[in-house]
Protein backbone atom coordinates (compact mmCIF):
# COMPACT_ATOMS: atom_id res chain seq x y z
CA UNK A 1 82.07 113.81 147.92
CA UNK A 2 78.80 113.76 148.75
CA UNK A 3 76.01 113.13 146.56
CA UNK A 4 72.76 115.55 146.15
CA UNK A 5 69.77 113.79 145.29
CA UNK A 6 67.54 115.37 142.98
CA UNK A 7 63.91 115.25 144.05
CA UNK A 8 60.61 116.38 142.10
CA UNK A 9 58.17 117.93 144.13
CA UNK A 10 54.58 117.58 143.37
CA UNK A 11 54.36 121.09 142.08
CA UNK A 12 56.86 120.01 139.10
CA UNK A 13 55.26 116.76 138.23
CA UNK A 14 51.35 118.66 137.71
CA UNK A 15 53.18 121.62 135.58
CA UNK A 16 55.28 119.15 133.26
CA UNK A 17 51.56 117.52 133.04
CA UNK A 18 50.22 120.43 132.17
CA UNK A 19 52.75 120.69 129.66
CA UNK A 20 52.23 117.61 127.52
CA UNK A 21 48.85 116.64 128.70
CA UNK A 22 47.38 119.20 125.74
CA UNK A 23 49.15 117.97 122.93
CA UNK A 24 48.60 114.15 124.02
CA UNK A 25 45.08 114.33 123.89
CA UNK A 26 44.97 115.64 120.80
CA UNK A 27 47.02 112.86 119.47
CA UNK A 28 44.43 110.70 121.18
CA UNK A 29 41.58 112.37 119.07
CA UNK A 30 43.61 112.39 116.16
CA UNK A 31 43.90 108.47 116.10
CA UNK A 32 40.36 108.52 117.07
CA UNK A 33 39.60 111.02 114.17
CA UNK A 34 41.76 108.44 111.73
CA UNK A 35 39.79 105.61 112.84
CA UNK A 36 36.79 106.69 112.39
CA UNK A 37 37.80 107.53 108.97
CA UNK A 38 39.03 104.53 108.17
CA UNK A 39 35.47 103.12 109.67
CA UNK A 40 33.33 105.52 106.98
CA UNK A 41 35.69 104.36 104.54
CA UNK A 42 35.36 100.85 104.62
CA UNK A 43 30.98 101.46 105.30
CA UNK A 44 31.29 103.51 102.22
CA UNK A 45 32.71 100.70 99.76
CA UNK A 46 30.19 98.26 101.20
CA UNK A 47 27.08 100.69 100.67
CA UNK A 48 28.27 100.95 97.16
CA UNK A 49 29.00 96.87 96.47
CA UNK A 50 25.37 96.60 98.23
CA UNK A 51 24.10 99.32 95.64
CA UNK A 52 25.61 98.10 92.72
CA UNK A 53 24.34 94.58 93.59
CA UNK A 54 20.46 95.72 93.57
CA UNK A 55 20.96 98.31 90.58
CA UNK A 56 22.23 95.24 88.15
CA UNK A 57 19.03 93.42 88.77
CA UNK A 58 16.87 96.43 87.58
CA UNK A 59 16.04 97.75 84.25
CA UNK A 60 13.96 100.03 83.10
CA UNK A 61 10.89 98.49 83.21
CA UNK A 62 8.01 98.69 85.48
CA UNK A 63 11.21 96.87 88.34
CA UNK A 64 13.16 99.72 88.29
CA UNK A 65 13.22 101.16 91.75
CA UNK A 66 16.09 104.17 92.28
CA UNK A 67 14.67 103.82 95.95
CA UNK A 68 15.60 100.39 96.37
CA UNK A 69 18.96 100.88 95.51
CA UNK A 70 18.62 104.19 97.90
CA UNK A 71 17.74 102.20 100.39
CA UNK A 72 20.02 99.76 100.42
CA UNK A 73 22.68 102.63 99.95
CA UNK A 74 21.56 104.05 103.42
CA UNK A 75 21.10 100.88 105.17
CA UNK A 76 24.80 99.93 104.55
CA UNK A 77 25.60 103.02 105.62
CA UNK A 78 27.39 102.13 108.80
CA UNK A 79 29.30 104.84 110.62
CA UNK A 80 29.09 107.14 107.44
CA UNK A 81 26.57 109.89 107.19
CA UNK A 82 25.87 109.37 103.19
CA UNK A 83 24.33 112.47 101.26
CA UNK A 84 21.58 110.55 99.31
CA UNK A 85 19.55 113.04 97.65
CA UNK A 86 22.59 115.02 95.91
CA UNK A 87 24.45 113.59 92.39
CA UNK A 88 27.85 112.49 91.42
CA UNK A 89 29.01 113.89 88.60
CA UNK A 90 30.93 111.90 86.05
CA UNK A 91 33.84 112.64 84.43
CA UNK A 92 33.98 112.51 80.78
CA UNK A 93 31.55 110.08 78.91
CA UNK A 94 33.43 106.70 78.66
CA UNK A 95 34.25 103.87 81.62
CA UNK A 96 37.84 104.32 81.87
CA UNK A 97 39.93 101.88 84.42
CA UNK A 98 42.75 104.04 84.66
CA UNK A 99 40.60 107.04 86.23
CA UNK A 100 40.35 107.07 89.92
CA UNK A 101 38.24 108.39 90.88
CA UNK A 102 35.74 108.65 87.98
CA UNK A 103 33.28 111.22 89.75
CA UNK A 104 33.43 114.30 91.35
CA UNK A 105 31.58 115.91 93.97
CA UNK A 106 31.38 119.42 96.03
CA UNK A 107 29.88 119.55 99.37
CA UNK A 108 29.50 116.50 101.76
CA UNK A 109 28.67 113.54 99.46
CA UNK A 110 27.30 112.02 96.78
CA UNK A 111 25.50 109.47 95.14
CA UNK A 112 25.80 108.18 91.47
CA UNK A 113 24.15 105.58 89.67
CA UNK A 114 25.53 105.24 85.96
CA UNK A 115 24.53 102.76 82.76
CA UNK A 116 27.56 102.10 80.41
CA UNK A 117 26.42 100.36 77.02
CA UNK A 118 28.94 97.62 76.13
CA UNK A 119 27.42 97.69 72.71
CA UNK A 120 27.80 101.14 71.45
CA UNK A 121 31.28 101.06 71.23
CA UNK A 122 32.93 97.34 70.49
CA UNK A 123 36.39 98.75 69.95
CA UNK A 124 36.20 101.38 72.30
CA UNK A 125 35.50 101.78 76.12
CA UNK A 126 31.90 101.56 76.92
CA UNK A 127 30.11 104.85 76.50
CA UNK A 128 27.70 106.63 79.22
CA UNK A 129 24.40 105.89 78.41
CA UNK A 130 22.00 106.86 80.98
CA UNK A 131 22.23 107.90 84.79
CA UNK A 132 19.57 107.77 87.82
CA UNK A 133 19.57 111.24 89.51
CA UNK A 134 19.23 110.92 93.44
CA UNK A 135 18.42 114.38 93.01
CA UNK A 136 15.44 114.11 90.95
CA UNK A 137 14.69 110.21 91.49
CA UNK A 138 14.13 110.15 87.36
CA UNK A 139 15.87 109.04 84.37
CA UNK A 140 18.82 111.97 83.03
CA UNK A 141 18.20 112.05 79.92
CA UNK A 142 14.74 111.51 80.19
CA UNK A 143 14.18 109.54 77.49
CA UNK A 144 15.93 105.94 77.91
CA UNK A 145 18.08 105.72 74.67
CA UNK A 146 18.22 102.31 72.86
CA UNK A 147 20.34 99.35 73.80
CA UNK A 148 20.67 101.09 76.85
CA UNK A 149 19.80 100.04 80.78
CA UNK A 150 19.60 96.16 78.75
CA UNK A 151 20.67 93.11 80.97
CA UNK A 152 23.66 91.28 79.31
CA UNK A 153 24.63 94.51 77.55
CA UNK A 154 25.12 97.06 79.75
CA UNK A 155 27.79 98.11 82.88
CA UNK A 156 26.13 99.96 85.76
CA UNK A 157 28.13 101.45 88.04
CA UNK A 158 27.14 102.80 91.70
CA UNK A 159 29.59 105.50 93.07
CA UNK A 160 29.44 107.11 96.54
CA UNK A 161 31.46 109.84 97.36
CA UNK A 162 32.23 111.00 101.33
CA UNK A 163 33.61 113.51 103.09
CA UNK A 164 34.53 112.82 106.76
CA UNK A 165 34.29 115.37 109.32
CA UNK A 166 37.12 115.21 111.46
CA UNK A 167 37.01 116.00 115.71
CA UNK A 168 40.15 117.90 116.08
CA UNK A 169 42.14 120.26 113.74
CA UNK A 170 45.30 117.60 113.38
CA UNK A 171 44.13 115.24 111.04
CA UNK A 172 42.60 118.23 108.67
CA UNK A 173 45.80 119.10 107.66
CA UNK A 174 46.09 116.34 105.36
CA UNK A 175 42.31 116.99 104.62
CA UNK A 176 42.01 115.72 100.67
CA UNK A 177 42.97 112.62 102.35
CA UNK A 178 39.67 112.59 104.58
CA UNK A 179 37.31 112.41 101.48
CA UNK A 180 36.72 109.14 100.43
CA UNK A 181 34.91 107.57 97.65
CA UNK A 182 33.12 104.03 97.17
CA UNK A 183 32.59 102.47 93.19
CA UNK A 184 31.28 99.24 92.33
CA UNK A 185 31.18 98.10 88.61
CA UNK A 186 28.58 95.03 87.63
CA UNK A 187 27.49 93.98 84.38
CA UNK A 188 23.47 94.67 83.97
CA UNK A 189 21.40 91.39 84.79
CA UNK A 190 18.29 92.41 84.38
CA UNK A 191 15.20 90.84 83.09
CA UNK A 192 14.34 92.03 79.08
CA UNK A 193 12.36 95.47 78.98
CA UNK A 194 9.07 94.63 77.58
C-alpha cells in the first residue's frame, strides 16, 4: 500500500485566504468598534462625575456659571464626542432610584443639568425644581422658584447621554447597546443666595 501525500499548492493556500481573510477583519474592527465603546463609555461617566462635582458648588447667584460646568463636561470628554449644546430630557418630575436611565435623548447626545428640592416633598421623592438648558445657557423655568438651587437642600444631578458611532456594520446589530449614558447625583453645596 502505498501512501499519497496530500500537498497544498500555493494557489489553494491564497484562495482559502481569500476566503476567511474578509470576515476576520471584520471581527478585528468589531473588537476595535467594542473597545472603543467601552472607551466613550467609561469618558462619559467621568465627564458627568466631573460635571456634577462643579454644578454642586454653584447656585444661583452671581457664581453660577452653566459654562463652567460645560467646560469641564468637554474637557473630560476623552475619546467621546459629547453633544454640549443640545438638552436631556427628564422623565417624569421626581428623582426616582429605580429608573435607569432617568433621561432621554434623540439624536447624538445630550447634556442635562437638573435641581431636585429635598424640601418640597419630606415624605416623598425629591421633586424637579429647576434645570440649566445647554441649549439656551439660561434658567428653564425662568424664574428660580423658592427653596430651590439652595446648598444643603437641594440634589443636582448632571446626566450625559452618548451615542457611539460604530466602524463596521457587526457591532450595530446590537445597536441600543452602543448608546450609553453618564449620571452623577450630589447634594447642592453651594454658598447661600444673597
Amino acid at each position: 500500500m502505498s501512501r499519497r501525500r496530500y500537498r497544498r499548492s500555493r494557489g489553494q493556500t491564497l484562495v482559502e485566504f481569500a476566503l476567511v481573510s474578509p470576515l476576520f477583519i471584520l471581527l478585528v474592527f468589531a473588537a476595535i468598534d467594542f473597545g472603543g465603546y467601552f472607551g466613550s463609555r467609561l469618558a462619559v461617566e467621568s465627564a458627568a462625575d466631573a460635571g456634577a462635582r462643579v454644578a454642586a458648588i454653584q447656585n444661583q447667584g452671581a457664581t453660577f456659571s452653566g459654562t463652567a460646568i460645560l467646560n469641564v463636561i468637554k474637557a473630560d470628554q476623552g475619546p467621546a464626542s459629547l453633544t454640549t449644546n443640545v438638552n436631556c430630557t427628564w422623565n417624569g418630575t421626581t428623582l426616582n432610584p429605580n429608573t435607569y436611565p432617568p433621561f432621554s435623548f434623540t439624536g447624538n447626545g445630550c447634556v442635562g443639568i437638573w435641581y431636585f428640592d429635598l424640601l418640597a416633598a419630606p415624605t416623598g421623592p425629591p421633586t424637579l425644581c429647576e434645570q440649566w438648558s445647554v441649549a439656551t445657557q439660561a434658567w428653564t423655568p425662568s424664574t428660580i422658584p423658592s427653596g430651590c438651587v439652595e446648598p444643603g437642600e437641594d440634589v443636582v444631578v448632571v446626566g450625559i447621554g452618548y451615542r457611539y458611532t460604530t466602524l463596521t456594520p457587526l457591532p450595530s446589530i446590537a445597536s441600543g447597546a452602543l448608546t450609553t449614558y453618564g449620571e452623577t447625583q450630589i447634594l447642592e453645596e453651594g454658598l447661600p443666595s444673597s
